[in-house]
Protein backbone atom coordinates (compact mmCIF):
# COMPACT_ATOMS: atom_id res chain seq x y z
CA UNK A 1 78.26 -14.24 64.45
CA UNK A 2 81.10 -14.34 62.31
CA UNK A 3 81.19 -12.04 59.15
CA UNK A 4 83.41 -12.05 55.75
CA UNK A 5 82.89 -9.29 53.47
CA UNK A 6 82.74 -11.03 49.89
CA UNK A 7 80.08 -9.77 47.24
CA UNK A 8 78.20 -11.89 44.71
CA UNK A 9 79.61 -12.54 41.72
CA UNK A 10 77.44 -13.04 38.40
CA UNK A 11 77.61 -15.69 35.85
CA UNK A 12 77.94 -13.07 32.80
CA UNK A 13 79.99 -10.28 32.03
CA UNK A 14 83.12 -11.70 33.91
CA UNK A 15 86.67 -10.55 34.01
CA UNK A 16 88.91 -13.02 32.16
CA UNK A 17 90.93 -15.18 34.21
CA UNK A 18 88.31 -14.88 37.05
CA UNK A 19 86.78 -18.04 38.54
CA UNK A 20 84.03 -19.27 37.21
CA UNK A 21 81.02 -18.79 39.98
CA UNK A 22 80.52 -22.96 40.32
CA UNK A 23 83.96 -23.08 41.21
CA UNK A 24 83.58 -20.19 44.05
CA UNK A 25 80.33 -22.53 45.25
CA UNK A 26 82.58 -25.64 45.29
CA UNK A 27 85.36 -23.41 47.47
CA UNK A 28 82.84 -21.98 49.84
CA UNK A 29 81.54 -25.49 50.83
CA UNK A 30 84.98 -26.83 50.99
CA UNK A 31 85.75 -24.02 53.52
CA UNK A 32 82.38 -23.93 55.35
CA UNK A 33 82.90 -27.07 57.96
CA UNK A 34 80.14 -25.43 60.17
CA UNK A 35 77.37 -25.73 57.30
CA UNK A 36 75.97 -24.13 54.29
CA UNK A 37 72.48 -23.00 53.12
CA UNK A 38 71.00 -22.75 49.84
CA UNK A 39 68.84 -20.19 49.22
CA UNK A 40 67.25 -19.94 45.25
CA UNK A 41 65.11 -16.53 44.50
CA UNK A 42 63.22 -15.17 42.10
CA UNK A 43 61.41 -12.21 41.68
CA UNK A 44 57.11 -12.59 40.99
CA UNK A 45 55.58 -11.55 37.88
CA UNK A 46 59.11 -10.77 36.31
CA UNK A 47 57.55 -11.78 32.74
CA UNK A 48 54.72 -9.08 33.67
CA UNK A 49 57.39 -6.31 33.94
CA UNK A 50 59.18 -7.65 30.38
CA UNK A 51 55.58 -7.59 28.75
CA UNK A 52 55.06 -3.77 30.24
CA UNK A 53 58.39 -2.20 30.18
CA UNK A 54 60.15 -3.90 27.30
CA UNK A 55 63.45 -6.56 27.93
CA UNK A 56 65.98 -3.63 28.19
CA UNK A 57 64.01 -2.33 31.35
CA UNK A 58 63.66 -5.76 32.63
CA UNK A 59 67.59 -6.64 31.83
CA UNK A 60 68.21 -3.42 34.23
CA UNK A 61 65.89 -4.95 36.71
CA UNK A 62 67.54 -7.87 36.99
CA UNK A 63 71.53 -6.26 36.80
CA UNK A 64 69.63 -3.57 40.21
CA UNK A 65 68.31 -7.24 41.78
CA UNK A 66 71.82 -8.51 41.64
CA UNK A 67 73.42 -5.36 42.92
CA UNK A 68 70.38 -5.02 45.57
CA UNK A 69 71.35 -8.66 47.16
CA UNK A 70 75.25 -8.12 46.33
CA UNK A 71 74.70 -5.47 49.53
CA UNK A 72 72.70 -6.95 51.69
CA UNK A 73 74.72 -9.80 51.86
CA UNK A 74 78.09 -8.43 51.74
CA UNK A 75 79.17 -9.18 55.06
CA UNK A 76 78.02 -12.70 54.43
CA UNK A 77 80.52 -15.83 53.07
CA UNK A 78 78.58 -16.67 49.65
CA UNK A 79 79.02 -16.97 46.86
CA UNK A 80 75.86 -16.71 43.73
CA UNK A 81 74.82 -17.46 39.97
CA UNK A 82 72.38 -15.59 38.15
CA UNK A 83 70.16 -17.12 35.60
CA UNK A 84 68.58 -14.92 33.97
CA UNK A 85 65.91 -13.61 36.69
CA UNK A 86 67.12 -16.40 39.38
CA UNK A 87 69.70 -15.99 41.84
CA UNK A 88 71.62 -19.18 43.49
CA UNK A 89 73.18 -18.21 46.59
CA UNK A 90 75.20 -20.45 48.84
CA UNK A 91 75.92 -18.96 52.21
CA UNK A 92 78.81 -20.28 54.47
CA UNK A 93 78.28 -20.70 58.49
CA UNK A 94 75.68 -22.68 61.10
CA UNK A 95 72.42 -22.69 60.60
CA UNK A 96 71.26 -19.38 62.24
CA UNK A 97 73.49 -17.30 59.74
CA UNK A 98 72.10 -19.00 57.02
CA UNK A 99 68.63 -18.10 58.32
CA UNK A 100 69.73 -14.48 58.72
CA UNK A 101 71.08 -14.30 55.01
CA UNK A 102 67.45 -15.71 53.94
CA UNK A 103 66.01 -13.05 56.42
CA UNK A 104 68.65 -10.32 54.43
CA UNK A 105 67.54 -11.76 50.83
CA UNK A 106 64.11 -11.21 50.94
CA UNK A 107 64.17 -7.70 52.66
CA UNK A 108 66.66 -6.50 49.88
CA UNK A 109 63.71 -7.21 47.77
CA UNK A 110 60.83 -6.02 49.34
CA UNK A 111 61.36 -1.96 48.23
CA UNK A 112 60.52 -1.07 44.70
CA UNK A 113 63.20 -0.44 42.29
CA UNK A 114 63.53 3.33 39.87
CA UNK A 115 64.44 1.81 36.56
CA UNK A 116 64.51 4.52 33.76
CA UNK A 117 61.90 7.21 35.95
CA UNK A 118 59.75 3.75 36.35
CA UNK A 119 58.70 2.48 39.81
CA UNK A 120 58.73 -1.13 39.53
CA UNK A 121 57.27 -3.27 42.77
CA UNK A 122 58.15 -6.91 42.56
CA UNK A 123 57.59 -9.62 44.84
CA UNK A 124 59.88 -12.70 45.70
CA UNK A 125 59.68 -16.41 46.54
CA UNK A 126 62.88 -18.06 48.03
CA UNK A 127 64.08 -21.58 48.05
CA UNK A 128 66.05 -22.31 51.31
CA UNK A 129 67.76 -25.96 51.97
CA UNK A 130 70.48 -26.84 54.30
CA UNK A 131 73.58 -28.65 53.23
CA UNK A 132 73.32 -32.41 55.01
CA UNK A 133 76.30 -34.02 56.48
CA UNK A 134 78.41 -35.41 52.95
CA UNK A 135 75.67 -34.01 50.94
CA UNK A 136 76.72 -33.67 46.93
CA UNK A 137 76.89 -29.82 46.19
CA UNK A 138 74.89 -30.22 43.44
CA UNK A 139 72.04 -32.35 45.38
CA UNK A 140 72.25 -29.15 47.51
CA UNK A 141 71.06 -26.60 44.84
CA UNK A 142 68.79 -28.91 43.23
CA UNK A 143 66.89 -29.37 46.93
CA UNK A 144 66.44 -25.44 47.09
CA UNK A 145 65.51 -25.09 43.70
CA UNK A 146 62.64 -27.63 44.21
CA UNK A 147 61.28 -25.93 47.11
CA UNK A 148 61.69 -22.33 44.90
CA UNK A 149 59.34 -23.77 42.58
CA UNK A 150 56.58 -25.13 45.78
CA UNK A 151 57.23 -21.07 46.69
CA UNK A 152 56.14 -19.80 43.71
CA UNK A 153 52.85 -22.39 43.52
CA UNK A 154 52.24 -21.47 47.12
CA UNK A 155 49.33 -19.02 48.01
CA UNK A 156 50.88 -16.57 50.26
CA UNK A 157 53.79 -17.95 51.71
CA UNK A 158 56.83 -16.11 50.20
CA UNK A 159 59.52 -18.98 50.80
CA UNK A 160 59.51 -22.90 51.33
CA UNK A 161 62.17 -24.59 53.39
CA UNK A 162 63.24 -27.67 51.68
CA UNK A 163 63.42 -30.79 53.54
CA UNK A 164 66.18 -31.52 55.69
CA UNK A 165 66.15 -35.26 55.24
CA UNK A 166 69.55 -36.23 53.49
CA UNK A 167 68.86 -35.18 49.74
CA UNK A 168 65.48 -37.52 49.97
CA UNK A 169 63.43 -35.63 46.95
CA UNK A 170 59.86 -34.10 47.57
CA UNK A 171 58.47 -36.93 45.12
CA UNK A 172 60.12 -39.26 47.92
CA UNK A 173 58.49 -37.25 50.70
CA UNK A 174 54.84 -37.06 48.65
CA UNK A 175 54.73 -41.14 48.28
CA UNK A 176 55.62 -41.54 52.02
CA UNK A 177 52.81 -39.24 52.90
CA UNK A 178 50.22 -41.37 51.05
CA UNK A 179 50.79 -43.64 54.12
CA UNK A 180 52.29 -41.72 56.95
CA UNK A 181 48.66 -40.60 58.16
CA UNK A 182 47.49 -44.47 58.38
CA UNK A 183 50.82 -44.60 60.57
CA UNK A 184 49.80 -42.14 62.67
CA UNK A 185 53.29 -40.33 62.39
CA UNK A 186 51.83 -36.90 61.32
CA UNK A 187 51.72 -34.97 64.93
CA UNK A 188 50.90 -31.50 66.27
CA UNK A 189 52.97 -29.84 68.27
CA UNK A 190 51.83 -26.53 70.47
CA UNK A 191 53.65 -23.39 70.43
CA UNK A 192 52.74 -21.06 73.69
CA UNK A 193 51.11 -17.63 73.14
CA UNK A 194 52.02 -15.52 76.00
CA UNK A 195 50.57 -12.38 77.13
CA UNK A 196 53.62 -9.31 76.79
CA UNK A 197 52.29 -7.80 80.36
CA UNK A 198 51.69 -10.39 82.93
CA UNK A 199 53.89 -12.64 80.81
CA UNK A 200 50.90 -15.40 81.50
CA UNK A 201 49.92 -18.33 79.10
CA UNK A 202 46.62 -17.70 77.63
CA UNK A 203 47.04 -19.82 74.67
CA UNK A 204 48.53 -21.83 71.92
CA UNK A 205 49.37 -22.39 68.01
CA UNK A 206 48.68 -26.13 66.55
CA UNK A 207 51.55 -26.87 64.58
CA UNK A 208 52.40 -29.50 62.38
CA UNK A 209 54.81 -32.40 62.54
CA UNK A 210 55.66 -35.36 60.52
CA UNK A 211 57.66 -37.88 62.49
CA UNK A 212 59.26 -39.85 59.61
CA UNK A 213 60.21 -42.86 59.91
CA UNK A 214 63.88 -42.58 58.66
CA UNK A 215 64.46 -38.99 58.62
CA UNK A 216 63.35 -38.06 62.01
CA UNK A 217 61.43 -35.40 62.80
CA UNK A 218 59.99 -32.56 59.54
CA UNK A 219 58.60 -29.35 60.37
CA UNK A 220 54.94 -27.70 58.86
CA UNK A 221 57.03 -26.12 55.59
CA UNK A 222 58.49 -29.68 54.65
CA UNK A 223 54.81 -31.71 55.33
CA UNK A 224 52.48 -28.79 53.35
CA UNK A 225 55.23 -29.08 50.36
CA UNK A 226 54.71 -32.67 50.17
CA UNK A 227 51.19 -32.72 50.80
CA UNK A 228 50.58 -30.75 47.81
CA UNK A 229 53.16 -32.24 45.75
CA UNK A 230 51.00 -35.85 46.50
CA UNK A 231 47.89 -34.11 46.35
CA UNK A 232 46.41 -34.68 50.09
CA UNK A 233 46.39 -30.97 51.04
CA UNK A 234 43.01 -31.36 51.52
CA UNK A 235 43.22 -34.70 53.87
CA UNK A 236 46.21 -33.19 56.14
CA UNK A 237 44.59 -30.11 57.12
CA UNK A 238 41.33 -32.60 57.85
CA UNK A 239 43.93 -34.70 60.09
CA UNK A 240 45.63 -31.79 61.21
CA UNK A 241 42.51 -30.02 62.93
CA UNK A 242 40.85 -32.78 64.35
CA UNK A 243 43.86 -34.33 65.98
CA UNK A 244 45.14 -30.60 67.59
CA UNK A 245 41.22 -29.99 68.51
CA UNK A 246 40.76 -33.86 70.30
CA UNK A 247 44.36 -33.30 71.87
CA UNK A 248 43.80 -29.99 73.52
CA UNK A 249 40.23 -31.04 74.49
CA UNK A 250 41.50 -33.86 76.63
CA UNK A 251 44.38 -31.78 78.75
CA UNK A 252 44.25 -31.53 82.33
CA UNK A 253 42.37 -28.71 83.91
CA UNK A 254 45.91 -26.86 84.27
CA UNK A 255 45.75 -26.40 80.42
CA UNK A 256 41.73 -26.00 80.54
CA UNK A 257 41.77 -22.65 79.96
CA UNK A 258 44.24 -22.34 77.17
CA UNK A 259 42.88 -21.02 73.46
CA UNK A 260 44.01 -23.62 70.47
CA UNK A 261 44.82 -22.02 67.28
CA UNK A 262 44.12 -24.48 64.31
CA UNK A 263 45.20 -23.13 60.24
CA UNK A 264 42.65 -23.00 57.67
CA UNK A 265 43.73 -22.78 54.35
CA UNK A 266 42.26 -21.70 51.26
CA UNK A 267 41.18 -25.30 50.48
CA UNK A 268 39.46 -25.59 53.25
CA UNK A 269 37.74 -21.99 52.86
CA UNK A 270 36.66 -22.79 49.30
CA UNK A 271 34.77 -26.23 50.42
CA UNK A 272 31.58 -25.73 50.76
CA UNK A 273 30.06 -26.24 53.44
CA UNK A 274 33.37 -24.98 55.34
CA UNK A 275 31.75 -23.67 58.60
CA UNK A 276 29.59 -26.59 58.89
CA UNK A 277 32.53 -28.74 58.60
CA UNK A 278 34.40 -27.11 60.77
CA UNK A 279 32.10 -26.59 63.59
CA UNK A 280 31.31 -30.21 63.52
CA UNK A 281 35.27 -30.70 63.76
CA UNK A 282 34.75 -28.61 67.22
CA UNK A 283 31.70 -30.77 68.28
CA UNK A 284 33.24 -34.10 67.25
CA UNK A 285 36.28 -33.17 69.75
CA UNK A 286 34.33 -32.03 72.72
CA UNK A 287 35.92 -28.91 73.24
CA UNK A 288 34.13 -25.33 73.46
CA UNK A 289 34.05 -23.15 70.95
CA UNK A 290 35.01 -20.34 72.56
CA UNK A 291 38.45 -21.91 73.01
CA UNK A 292 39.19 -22.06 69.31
CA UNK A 293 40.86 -19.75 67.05
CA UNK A 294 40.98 -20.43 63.42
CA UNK A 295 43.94 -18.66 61.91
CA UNK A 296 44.01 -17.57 58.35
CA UNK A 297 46.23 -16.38 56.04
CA UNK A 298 45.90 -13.55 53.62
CA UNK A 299 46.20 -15.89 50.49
CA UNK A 300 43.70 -18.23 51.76
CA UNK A 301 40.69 -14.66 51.44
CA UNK A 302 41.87 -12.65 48.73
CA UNK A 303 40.14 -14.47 45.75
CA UNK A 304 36.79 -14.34 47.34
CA UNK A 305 36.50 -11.70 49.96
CA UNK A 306 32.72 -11.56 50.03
CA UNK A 307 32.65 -15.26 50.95
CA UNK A 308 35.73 -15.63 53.50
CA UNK A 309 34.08 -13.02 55.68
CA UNK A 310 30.56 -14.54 55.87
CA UNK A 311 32.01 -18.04 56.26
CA UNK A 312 34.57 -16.77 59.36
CA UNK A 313 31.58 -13.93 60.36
CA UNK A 314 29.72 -17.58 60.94
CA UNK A 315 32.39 -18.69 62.88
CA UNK A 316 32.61 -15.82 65.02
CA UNK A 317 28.45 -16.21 65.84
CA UNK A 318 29.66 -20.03 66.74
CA UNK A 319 31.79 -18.62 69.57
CA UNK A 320 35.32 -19.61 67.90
CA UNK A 321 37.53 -16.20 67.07
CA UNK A 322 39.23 -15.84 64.27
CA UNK A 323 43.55 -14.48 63.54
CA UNK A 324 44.88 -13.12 60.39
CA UNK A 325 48.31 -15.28 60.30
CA UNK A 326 51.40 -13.57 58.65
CA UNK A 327 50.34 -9.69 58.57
CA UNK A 328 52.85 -8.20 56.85
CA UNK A 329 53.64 -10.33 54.11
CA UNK A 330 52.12 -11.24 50.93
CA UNK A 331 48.89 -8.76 50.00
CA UNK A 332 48.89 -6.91 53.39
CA UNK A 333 45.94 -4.36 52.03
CA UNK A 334 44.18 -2.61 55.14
CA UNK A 335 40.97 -2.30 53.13
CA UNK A 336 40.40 -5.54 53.74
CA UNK A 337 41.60 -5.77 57.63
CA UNK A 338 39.11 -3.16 57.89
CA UNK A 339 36.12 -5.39 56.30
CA UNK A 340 36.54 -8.64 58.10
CA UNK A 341 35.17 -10.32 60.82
CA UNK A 342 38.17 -10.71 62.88
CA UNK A 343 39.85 -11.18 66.05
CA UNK A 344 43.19 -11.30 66.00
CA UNK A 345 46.21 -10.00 63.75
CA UNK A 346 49.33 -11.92 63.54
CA UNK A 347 52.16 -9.71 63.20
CA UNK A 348 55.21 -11.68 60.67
CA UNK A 349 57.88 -12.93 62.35
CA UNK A 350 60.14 -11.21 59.91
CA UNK A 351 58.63 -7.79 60.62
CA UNK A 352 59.00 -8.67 64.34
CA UNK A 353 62.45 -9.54 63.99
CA UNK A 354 63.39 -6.55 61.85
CA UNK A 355 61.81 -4.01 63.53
CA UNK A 356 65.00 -3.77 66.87
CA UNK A 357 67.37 -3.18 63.97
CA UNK A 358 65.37 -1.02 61.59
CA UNK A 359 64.28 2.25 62.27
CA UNK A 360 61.65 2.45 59.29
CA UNK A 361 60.43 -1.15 60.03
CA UNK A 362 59.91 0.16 63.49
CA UNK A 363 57.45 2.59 61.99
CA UNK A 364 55.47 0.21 60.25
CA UNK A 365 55.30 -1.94 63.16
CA UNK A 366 54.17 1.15 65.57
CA UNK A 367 51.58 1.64 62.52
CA UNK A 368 50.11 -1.96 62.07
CA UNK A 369 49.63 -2.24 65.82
CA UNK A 370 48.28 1.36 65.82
CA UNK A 371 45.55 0.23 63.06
CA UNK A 372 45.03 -2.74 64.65
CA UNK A 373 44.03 -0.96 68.33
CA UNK A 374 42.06 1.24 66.17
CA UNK A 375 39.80 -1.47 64.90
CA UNK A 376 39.69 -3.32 68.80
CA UNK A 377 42.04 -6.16 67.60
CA UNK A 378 44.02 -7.52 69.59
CA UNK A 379 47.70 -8.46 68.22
CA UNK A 380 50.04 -11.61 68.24
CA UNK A 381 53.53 -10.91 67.60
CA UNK A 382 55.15 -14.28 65.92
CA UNK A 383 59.04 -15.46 66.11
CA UNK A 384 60.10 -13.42 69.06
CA UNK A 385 63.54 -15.00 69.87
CA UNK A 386 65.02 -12.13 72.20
CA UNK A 387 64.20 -9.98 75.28
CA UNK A 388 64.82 -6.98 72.96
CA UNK A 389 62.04 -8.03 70.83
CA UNK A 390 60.15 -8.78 73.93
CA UNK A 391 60.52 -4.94 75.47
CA UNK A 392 59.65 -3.52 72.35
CA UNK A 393 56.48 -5.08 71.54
CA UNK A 394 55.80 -4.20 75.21
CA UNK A 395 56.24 -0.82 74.79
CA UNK A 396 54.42 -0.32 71.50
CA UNK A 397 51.15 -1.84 72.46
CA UNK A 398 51.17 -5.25 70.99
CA UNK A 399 49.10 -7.84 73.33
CA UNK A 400 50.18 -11.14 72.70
CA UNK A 401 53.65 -12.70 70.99
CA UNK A 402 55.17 -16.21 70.48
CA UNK A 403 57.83 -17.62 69.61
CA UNK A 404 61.34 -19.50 71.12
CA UNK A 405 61.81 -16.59 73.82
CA UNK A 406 59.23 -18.30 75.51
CA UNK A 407 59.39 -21.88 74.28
CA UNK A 408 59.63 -24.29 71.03
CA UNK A 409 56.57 -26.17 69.67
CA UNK A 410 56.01 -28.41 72.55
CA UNK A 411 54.54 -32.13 72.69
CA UNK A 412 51.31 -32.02 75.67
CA UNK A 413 53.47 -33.47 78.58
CA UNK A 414 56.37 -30.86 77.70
CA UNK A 415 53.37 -27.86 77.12
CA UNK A 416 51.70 -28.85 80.90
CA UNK A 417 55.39 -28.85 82.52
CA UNK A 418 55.49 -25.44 81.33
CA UNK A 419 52.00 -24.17 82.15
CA UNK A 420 52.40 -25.74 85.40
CA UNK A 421 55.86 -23.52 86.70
CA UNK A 422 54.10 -20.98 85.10
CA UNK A 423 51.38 -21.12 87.61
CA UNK A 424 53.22 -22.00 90.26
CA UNK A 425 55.47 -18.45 89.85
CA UNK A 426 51.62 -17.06 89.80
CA UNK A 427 50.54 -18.37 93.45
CA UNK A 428 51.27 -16.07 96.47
CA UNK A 429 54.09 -17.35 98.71
């Protein structure tokens, strides 16, 4: 991966004669030919901190933000503006480095800062979009600051990956959604989940896909922003259950014995009668209960703990099991781990890809899995990408992981080719 040590520079307080920071963003794309990512982020509850501490503390917050992602993405090509609590930040280089400067950004802000004997803890949502082929610079920063703001409306997720579709704005995206279900071009595709000992299949995530029409293929990030935006939140994640239930119900009897994981969100938990609904979902399909995980995030329970674990307790009695997506990020309070009905915890993909590197987010991984053997859940590790990663989830105890190591979110023919050689290594020669 190719490196260049340059540091942010801020819009105020400037040396005279320097450049001014739009010009540095117009150089760095000018010199990028192999790409350029966005990335817009702001810290949560910033005005909270103002109200509490008073605007000098909160102008030191923000001058120890700046200096917090100066470092971690020093050895990065970017180049930033700051206004006022909201940092642009173009990044220079394909499209894995750009990932692994979001990756850097929101780690630099996940430790609380010492501001004048204070401990502050602050959050962040991040805006990511990737620089199409002759896109306008500033249709660029105007894509990643419109999926900043779906970020901060979002109810766990801590960043929002703007659509890669040629500058075509989320309003675009939301009116084409009104009618891309009638089409039939919203899709699931299945991501293996693949047991870390015997290295065997035993199940698989539904995932989200919205085949558009003119702008190809658009991952889960890009179709939940635009649901929302049009309002059919509530309609796609209908869609998007009962299409990944019927499609894993009718697979051959390689794939028979594979779990499907389906997301429920907090819409869905809040409509009542949710377990009703969805058990009839299950029936409707025609396939068994027990081979149905519903996987929720932390967002979706938080506001109503009581009721989230008697709805997914009812699940549970049912026969489906139930996952906690995305440990790790957002809320991430044990007391509550500790309380609900559940079978499975998803470990983050960004605490599973920072713990090889990281010796202290090695810790916390060796103590979420520890917790979670404690309680007799098993664990699913999520974005594993490398053997590394592999060997030590192995080694620490974690059960299950997914993620590109093993395979991409595959269509059914591409998912029962797999399976199948998987098997086949299985059978005694």
């Amino acid at each position: 991966m190719e490196r260049h040590s340059r540091t942010m520079q801020r819009a105020a307080g400037r040396r005279r004669g320097e450049r001014t920071p739009s010009e540095e963003q117009q150089d760095l794309v000018a010199a990028s030919a192999d790409g350029v990512t966005a990335i817009t982020v702001a810290p949560t509850s910033f005005e909270i901190v103002n109200a509490a501490y008073g605007r000098t503390t909160g102008d030191q917050l923000v001058d120890a933000i700046d200096q917090r992602l100066s470092g971690a993405l020093a050895e990065y090509r970017s180049a930033a503006v700051r206004s006022g609590a909201t940092f642009t930040i173009l990044v220079g280089g394909e499209a894995q480095i750009g990932d692994a400067a979001v990756d850097a950004t929101e780690r630099a802000l996940e430790h609380p800062f010492q501001i004048d004997g204070e401990t502050i803890q602050l959050g962040a949502r991040i805006g990511v979009a990737r620089m199409s082929e002759e896109e306008p610079l500033d249709q660029l920063l105007r894509r990643a600051a419109e999926a900043l703001a779906y970020a901060r409306a979002s109810e766990g997720a801590t960043r929002r990956i703007a659509a890669d579709g040629r500058g075509v704005s989320l309003a675009a995206l939301a009116a084409d959604l009104h009618r891309a279900m009638e089409r039939q071009e919203i899709d699931v595709r299945f991501q293996p989940q693949v047991h870390l000992i015997d290295g065997q299949i035993t199940g698989v995530e539904a995932l989200a896909r919205w085949q558009h029409p003119r702008l190809g293929v658009l991952g889960a990030d890009t179709l939940l922003a635009a649901a929302d935006r049009a309002g059919l939140g509530v309609a796609l994640s209908d869609h998007v259950q009962a299409l990944a239930l019927r499609r894993a119900a009718d697979w051959p009897d390689a794939l028979s014995g594979l779990r499907v994981a389906v997301n429920v969100t907090a819409t869905d938990l809040s409509r009542t009668p949710f377990v009703s609904r969805f058990l009839a979902r299950v029936h409707e399909a025609g396939i068994a209960p027990g081979r149905v995980t519903a996987e929720v995030t932390e967002g979706a329970m938080i506001d109503n703990l009581h009721a989230a674990g008697t709805a997914l307790a009812a699940l549970r009695a049912a026969g489906c099991r139930v996952a906690l997506d995305d440990f790790g990020t957002g809320y991430s309070s044990l007391s509550y781990v500790a309380r609900l009905p559940l079978d499975y915890l998803k470990i983050d993909r960004s605490l599973t890809q920072a713990a090889v590197s990281d010796a202290r987010d090695r810790v916390v991984m060796q103590g979420v899995l520890a917790i979670a053997k404690g309680l007799g859940l098993e664990t699913i590790a999520e974005g594993v990408e490398t053997e590394a990663q592999r060997l030590l989830l192995a080694a620490r105890g974690c059960t299950l992981y997914q993620g590109f190591l093993c395979a991409e979110p595959l269509d059914d023919a591409a998912l029962i080719e797999l399976v199948s050689k998987d098997r086949e290594r299985e059978l005694p020669r």
